[in-house]
C-alpha atoms as a PDB file:
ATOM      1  CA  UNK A   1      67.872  58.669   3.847  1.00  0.00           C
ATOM      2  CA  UNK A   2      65.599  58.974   6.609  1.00  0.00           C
ATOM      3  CA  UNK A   3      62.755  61.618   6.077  1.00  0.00           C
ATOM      4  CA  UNK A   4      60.770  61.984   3.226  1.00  0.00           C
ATOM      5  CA  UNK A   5      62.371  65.432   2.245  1.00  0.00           C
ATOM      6  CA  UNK A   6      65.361  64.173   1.783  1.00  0.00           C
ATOM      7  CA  UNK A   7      63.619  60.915  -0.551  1.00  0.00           C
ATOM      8  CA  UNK A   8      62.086  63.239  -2.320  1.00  0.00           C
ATOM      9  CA  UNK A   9      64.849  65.397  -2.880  1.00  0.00           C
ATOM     10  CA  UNK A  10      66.676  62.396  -4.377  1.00  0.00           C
ATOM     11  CA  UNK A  11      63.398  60.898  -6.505  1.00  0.00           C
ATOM     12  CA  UNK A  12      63.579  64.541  -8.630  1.00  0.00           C
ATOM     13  CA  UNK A  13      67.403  63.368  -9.189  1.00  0.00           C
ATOM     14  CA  UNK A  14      66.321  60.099 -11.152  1.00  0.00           C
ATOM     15  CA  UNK A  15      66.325  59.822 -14.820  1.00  0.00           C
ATOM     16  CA  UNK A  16      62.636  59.192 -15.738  1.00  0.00           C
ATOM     17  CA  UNK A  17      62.905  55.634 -16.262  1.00  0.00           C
ATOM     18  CA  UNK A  18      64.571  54.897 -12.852  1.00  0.00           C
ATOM     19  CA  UNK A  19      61.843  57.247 -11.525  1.00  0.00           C
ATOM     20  CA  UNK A  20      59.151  55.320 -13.461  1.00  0.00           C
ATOM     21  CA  UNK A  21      60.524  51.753 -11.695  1.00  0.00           C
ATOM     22  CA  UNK A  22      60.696  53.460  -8.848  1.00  0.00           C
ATOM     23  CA  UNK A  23      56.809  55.054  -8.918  1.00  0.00           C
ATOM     24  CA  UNK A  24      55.763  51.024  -9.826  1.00  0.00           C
ATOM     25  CA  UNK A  25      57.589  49.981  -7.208  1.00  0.00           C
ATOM     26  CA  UNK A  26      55.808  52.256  -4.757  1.00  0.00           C
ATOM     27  CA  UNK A  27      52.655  51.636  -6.005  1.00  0.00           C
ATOM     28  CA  UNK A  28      53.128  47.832  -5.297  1.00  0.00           C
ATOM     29  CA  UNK A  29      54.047  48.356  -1.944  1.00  0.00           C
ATOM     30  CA  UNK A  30      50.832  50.459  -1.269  1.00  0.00           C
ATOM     31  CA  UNK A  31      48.726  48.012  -2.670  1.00  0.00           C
ATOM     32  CA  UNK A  32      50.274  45.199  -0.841  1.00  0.00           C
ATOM     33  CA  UNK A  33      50.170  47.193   2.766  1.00  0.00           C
ATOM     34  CA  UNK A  34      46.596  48.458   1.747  1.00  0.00           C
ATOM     35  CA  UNK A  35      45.486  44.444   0.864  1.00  0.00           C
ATOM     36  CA  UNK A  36      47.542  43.301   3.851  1.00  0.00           C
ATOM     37  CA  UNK A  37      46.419  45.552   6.628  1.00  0.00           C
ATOM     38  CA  UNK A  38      42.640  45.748   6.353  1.00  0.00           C
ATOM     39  CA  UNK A  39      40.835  44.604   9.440  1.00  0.00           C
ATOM     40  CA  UNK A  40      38.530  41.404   8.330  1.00  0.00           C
ATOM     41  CA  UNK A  41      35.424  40.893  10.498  1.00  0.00           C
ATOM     42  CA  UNK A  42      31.962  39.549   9.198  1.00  0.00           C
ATOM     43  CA  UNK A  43      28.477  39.130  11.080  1.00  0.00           C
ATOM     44  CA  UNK A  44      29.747  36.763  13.637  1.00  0.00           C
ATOM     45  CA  UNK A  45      31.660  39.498  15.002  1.00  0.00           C
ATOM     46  CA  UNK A  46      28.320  41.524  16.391  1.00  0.00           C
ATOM     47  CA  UNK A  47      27.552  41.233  19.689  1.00  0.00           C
ATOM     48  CA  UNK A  48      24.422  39.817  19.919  1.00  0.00           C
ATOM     49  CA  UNK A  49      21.198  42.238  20.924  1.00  0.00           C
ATOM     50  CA  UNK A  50      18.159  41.831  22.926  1.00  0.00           C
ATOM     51  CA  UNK A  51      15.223  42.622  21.174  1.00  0.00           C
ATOM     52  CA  UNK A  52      12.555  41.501  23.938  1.00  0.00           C
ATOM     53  CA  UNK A  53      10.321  38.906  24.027  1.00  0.00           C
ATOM     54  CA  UNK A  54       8.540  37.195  21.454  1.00  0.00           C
ATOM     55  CA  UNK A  55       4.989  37.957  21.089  1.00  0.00           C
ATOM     56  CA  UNK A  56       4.553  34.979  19.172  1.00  0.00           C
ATOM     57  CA  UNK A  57       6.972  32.105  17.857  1.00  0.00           C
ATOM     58  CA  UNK A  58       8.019  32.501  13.487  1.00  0.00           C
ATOM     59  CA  UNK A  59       6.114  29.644  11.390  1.00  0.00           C
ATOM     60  CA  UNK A  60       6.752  28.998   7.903  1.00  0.00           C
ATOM     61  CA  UNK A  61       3.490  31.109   7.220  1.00  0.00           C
ATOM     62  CA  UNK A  62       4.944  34.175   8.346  1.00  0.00           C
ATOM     63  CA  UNK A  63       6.094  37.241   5.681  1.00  0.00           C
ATOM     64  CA  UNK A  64       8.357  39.143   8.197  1.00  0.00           C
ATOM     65  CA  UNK A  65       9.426  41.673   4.840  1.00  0.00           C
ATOM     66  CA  UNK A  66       5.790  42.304   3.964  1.00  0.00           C
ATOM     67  CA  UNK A  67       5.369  43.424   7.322  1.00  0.00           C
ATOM     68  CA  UNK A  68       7.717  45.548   7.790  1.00  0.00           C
ATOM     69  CA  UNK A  69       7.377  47.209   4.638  1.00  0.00           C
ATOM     70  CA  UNK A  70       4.124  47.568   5.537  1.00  0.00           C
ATOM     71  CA  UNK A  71       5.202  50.126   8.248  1.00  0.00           C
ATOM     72  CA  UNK A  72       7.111  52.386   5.788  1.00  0.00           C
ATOM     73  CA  UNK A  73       6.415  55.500   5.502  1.00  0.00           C
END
């Protein structure tokens, strides 16, 4: 068989259990391509940014968060 017509064609031919197996076996298959094929990339894969410079260096002081969400509108 080689186009999905004709695997379809035959899939309407199977008794329901065979077409049962066969429906968990597809399943499966997605599920493993699906798990198998995603693209994995995490923070260390951003290029970094240039933000300018720094008005002032960070101490431990410093609430960066309250700042910013004093800004918010």
């Amino acid at each position: 068989m080689s186009s999905l017509a004709e695997i379809e064609r035959a899939a309407e031919a199977l008794p329901p259990d065979q077409l049962e197996h066969l429906f968990v076996w597809l399943s499966g298959r997605l599920r493993y391509r699906q798990h198998n094929n995603r693209s994995t990339h995490g923070v260390l894969d951003i290029a970094p940014v240039s933000l300018g410079r720094m008005v002032r260096p960070l101490d431990r002081d410093d609430d960066l968060l309250g700042e910013m969400l004093e800004d918010r509108q």
